[in-house]
N, C-alpha and C. Protein backbone atom coordinates (compact mmCIF):
# COMPACT_ATOMS: atom_id res chain seq x y z
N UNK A 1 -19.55 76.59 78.20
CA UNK A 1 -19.38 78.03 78.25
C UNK A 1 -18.64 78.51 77.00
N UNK A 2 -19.25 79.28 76.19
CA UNK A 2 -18.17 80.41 75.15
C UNK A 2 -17.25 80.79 76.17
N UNK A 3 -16.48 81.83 74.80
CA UNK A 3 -15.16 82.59 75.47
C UNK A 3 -16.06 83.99 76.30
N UNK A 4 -16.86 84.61 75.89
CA UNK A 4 -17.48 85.77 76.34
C UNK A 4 -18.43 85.36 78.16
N UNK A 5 -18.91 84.06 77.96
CA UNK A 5 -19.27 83.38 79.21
C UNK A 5 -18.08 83.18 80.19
N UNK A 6 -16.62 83.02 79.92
CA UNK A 6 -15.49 82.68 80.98
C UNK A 6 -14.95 83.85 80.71
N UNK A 7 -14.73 85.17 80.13
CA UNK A 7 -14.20 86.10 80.12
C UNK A 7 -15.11 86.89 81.56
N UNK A 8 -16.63 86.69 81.00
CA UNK A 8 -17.19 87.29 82.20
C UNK A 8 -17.14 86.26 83.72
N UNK A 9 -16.88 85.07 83.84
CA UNK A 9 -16.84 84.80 84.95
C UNK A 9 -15.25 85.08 85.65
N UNK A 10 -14.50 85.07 84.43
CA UNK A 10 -13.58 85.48 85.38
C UNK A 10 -13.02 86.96 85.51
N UNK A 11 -13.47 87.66 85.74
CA UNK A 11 -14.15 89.18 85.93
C UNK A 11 -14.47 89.51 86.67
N UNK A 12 -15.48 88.39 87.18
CA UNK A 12 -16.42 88.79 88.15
C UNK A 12 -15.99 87.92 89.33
N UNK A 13 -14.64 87.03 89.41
CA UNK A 13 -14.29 86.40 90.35
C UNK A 13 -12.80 86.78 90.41
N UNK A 14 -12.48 87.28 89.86
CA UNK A 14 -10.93 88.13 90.22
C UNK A 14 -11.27 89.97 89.47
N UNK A 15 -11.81 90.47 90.10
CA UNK A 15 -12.02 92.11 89.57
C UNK A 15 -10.73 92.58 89.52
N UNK A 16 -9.67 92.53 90.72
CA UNK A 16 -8.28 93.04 91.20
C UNK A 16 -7.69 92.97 89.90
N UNK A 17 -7.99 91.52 89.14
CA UNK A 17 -7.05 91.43 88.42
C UNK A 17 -7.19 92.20 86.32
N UNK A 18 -8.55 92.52 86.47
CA UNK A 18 -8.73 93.05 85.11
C UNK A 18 -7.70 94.61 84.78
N UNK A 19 -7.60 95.29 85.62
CA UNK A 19 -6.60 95.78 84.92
C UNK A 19 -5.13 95.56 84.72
N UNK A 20 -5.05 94.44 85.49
CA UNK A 20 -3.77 93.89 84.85
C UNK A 20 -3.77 93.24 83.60
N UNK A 21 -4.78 92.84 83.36
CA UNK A 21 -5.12 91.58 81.84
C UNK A 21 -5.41 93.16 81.21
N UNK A 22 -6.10 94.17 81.32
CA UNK A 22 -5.82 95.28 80.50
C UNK A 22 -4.81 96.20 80.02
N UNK A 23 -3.89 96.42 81.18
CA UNK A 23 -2.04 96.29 80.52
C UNK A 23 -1.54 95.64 80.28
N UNK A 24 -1.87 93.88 80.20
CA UNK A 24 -0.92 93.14 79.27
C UNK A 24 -1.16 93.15 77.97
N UNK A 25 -2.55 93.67 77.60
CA UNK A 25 -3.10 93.55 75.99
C UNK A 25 -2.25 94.49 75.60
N UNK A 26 -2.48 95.77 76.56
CA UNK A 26 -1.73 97.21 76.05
C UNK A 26 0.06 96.80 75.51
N UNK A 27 0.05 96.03 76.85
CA UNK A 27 1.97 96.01 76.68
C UNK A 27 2.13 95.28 75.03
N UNK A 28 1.30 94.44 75.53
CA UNK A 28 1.34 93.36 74.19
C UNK A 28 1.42 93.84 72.45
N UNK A 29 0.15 94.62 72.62
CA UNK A 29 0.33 95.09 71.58
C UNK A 29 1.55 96.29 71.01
N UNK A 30 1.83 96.78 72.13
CA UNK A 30 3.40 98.40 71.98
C UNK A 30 4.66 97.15 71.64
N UNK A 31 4.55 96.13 72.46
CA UNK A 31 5.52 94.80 71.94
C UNK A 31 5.43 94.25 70.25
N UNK A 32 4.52 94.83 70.06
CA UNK A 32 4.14 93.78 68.99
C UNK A 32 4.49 95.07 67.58
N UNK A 33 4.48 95.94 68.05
CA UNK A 33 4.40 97.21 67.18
C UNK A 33 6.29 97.69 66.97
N UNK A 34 6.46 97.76 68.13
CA UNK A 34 8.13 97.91 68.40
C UNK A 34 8.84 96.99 67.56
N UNK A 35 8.37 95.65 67.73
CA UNK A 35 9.06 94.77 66.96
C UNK A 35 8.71 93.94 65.66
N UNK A 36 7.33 94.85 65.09
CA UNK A 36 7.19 94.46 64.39
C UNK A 36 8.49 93.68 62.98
N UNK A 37 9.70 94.85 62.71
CA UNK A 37 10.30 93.92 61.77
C UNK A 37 10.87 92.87 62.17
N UNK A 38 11.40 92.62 63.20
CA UNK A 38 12.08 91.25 63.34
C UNK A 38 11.35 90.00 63.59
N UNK A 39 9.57 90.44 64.10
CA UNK A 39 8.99 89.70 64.24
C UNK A 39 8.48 88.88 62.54
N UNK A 40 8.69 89.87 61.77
CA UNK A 40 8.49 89.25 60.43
C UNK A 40 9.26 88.44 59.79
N UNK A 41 10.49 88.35 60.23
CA UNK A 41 11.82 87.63 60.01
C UNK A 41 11.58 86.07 60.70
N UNK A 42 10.90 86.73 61.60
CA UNK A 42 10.81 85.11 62.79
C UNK A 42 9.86 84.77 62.97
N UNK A 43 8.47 84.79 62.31
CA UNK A 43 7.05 84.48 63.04
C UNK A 43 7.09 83.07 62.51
N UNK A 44 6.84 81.84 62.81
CA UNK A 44 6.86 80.84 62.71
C UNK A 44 5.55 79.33 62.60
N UNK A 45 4.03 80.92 62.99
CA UNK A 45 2.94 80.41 63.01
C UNK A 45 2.20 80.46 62.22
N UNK A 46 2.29 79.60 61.22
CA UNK A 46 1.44 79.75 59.69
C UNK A 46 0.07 79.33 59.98
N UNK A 47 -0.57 79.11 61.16
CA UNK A 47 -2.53 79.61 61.44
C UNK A 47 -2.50 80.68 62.26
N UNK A 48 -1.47 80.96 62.65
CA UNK A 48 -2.05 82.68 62.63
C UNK A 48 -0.92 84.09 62.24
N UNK A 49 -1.58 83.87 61.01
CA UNK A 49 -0.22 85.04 60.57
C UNK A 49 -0.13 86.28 61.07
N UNK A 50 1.21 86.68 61.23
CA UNK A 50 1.75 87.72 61.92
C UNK A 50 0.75 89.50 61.41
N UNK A 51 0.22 89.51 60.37
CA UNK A 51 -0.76 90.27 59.65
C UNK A 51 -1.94 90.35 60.68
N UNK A 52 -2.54 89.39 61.18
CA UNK A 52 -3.70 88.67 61.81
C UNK A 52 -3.64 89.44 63.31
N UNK A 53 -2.36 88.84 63.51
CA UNK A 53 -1.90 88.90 65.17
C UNK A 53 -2.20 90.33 65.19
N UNK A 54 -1.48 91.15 64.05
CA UNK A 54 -1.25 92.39 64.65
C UNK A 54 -2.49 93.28 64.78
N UNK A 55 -3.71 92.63 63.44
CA UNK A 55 -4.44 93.16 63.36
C UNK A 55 -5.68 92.80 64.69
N UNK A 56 -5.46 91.96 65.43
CA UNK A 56 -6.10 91.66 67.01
C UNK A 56 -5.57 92.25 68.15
N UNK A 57 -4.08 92.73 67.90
CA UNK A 57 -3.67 93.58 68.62
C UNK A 57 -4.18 95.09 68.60
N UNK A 58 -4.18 95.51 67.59
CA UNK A 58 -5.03 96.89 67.03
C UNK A 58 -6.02 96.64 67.48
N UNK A 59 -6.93 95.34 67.65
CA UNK A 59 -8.47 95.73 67.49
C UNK A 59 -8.65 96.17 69.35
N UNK A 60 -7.85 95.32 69.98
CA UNK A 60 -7.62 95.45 71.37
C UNK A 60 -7.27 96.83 72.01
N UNK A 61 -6.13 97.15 70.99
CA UNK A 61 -6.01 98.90 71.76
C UNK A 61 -7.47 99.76 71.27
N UNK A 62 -7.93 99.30 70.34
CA UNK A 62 -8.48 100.66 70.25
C UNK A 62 -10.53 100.42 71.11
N UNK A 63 -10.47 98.76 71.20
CA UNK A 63 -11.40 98.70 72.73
C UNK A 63 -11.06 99.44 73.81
N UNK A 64 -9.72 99.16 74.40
CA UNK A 64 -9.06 99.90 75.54
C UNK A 64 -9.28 101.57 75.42
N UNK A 65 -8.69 101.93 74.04
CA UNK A 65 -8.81 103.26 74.18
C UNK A 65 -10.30 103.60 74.04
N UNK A 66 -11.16 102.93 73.61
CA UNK A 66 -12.29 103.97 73.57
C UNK A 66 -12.92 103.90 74.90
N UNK A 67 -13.11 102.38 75.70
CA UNK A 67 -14.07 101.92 76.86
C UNK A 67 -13.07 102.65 78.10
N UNK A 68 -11.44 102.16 77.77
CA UNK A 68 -11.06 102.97 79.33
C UNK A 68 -11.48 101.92 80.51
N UNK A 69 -11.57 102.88 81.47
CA UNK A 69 -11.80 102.70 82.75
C UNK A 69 -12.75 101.90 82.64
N UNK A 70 -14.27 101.78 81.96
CA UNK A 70 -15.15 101.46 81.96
C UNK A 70 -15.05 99.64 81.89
N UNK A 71 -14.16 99.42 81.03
CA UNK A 71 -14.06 98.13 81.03
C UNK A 71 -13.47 96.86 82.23
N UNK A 72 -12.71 98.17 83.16
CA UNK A 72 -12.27 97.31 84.71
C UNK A 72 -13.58 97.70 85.43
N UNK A 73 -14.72 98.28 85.67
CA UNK A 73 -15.89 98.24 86.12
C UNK A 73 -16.94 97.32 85.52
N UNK A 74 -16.89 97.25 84.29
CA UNK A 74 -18.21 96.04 83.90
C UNK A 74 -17.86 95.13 83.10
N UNK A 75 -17.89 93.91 84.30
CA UNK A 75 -17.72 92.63 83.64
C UNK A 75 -18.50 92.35 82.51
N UNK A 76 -19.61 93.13 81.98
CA UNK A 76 -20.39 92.52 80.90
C UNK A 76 -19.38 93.44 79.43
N UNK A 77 -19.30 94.60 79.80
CA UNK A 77 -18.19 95.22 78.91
C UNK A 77 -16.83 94.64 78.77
N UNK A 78 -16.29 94.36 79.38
CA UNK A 78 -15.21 93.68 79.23
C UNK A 78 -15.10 92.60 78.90
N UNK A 79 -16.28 91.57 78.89
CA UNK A 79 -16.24 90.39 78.24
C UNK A 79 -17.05 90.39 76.74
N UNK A 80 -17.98 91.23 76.50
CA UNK A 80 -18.43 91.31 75.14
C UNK A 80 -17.39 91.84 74.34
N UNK A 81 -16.39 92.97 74.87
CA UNK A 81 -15.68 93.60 74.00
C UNK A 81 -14.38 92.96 73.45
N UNK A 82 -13.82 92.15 74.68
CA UNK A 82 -12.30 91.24 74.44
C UNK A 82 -12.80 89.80 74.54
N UNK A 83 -13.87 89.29 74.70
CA UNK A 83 -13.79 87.78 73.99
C UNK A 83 -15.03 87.34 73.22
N UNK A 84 -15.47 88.32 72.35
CA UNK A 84 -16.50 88.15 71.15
C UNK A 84 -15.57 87.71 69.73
N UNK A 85 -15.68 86.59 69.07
CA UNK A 85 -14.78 86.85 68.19
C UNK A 85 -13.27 86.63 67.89
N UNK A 86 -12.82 86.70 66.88
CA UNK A 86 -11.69 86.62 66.79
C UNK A 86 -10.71 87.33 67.77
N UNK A 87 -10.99 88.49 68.37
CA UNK A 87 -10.23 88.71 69.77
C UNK A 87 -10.09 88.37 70.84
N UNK A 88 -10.43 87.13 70.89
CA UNK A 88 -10.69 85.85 72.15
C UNK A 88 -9.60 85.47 71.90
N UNK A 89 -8.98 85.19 70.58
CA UNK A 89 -7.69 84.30 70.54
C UNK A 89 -6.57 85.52 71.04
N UNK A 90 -6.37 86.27 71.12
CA UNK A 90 -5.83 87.39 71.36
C UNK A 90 -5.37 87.78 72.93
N UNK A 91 -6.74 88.14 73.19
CA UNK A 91 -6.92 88.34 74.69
C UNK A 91 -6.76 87.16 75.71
N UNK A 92 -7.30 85.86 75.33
CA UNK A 92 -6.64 84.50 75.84
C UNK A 92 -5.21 84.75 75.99
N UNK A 93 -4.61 85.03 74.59
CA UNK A 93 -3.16 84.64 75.10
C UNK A 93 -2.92 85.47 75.96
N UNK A 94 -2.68 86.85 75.90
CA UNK A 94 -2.22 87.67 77.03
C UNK A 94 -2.97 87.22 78.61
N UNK A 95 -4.23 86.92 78.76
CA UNK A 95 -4.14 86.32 79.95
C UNK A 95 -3.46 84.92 80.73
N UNK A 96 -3.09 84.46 79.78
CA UNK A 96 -2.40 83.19 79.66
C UNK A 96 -1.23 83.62 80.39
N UNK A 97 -0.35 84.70 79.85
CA UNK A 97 0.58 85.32 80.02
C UNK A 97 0.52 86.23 81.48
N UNK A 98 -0.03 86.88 81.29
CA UNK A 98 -0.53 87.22 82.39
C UNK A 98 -0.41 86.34 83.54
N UNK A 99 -1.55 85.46 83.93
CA UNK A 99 -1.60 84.66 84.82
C UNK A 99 -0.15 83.98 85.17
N UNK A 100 0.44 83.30 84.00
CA UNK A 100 2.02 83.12 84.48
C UNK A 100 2.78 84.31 85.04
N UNK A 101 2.47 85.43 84.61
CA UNK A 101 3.54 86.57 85.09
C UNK A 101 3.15 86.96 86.39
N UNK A 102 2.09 86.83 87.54
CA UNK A 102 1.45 87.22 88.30
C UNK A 102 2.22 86.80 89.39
N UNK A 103 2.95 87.21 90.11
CA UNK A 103 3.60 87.12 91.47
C UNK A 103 3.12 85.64 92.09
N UNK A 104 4.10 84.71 92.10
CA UNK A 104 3.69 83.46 92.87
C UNK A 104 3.12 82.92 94.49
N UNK A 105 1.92 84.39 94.84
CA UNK A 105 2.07 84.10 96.02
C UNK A 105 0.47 83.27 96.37
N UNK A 106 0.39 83.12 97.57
CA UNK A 106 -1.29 82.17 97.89
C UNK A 106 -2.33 83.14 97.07
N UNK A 107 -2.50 84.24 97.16
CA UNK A 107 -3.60 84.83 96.87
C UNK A 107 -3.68 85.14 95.11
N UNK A 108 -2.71 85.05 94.65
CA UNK A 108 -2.83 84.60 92.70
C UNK A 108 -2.94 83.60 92.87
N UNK A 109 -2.80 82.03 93.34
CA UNK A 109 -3.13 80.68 92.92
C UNK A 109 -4.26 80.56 92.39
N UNK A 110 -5.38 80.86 93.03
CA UNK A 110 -6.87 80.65 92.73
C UNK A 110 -7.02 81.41 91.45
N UNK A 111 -6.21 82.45 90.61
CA UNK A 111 -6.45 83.38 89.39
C UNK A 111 -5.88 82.08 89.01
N UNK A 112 -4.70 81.83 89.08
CA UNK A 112 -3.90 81.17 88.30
C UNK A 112 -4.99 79.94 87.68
N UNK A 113 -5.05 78.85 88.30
CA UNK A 113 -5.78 77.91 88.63
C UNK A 113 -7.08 78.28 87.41
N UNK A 114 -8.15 79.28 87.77
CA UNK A 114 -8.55 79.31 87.25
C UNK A 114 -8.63 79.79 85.80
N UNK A 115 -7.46 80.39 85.09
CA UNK A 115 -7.16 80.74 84.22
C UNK A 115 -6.53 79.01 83.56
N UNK A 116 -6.22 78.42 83.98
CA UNK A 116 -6.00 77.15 83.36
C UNK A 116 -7.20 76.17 83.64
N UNK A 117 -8.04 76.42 84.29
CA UNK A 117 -9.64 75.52 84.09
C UNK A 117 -10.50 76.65 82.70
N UNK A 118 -10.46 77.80 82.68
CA UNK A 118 -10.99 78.60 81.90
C UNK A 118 -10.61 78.14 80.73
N UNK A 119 -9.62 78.18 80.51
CA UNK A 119 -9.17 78.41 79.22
C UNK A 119 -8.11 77.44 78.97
N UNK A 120 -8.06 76.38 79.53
CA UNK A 120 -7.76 74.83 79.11
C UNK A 120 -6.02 75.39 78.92
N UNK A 121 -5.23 75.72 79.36
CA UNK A 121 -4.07 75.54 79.13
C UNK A 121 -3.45 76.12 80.90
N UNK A 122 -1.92 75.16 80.86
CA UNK A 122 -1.32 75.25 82.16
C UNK A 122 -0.50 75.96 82.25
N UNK A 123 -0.64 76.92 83.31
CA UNK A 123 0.85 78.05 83.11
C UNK A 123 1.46 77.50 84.11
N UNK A 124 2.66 77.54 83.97
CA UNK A 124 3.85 77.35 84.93
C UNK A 124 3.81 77.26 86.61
N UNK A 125 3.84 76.46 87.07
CA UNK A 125 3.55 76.36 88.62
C UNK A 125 4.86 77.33 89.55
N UNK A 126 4.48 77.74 90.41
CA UNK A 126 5.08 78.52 91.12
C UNK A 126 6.50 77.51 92.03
């Protein structure tokens, strides 16, 4: 599976949860903007420079702002638009994030879970 193939399956198997993965991009990026200077003082990831980051953060708000609503209704929109491309690395992380931040109860396990079979990394067990 591409990233645009597991963006749409998991879409279409947790719907509840796309607009939450759509305010963490949002938060993410107002985070990323707020702090931009100190983040320049401290970015520490020389394959993906802080220039890069921000500019995947931009590319993310301005999907959000144009699609809207539209993108928590169609899993095919929401996965062509946030994991085509270099905004896969982007949108991964915030669901990454996401999925760890998601209330530890029975009914997020199965997001959880599958956000670490999706996308090959383990978030924090409850």
């Amino acid at each position: 599976m591409n990233n645009v193939d597991k963006g749409k399956l998991l879409a279409t198997l947790f719907p509840e949860q796309v607009q939450g993965i759509l305010d963490s991009l949002t938060a993410a990026h107002s985070f990323l903007n707020e702090n931009e200077e100190t983040l320049r003082s401290t970015w520490e990831n020389t394959l993906l420079p802080l220039d890069f980051w921000l500019q995947l953060a931009e590319q993310a708000r301005e999907i959000i702002n144009h699609y809207g609503q539209k993108l928590a209704k169609s899993t095919s929109l929401f996965s062509d638009q946030l994991f085509d491309g270099y905004i896969a690395i982007f949108t991964i992380d915030c669901i990454v994030k996401h999925a760890a931040s998601v209330p530890p109860l029975p009914e997020n396990s199965r997001y959880r879970l599958a956000v670490q079979l999706l996308f090959n990394h383990y978030t924090a067990s409850p």
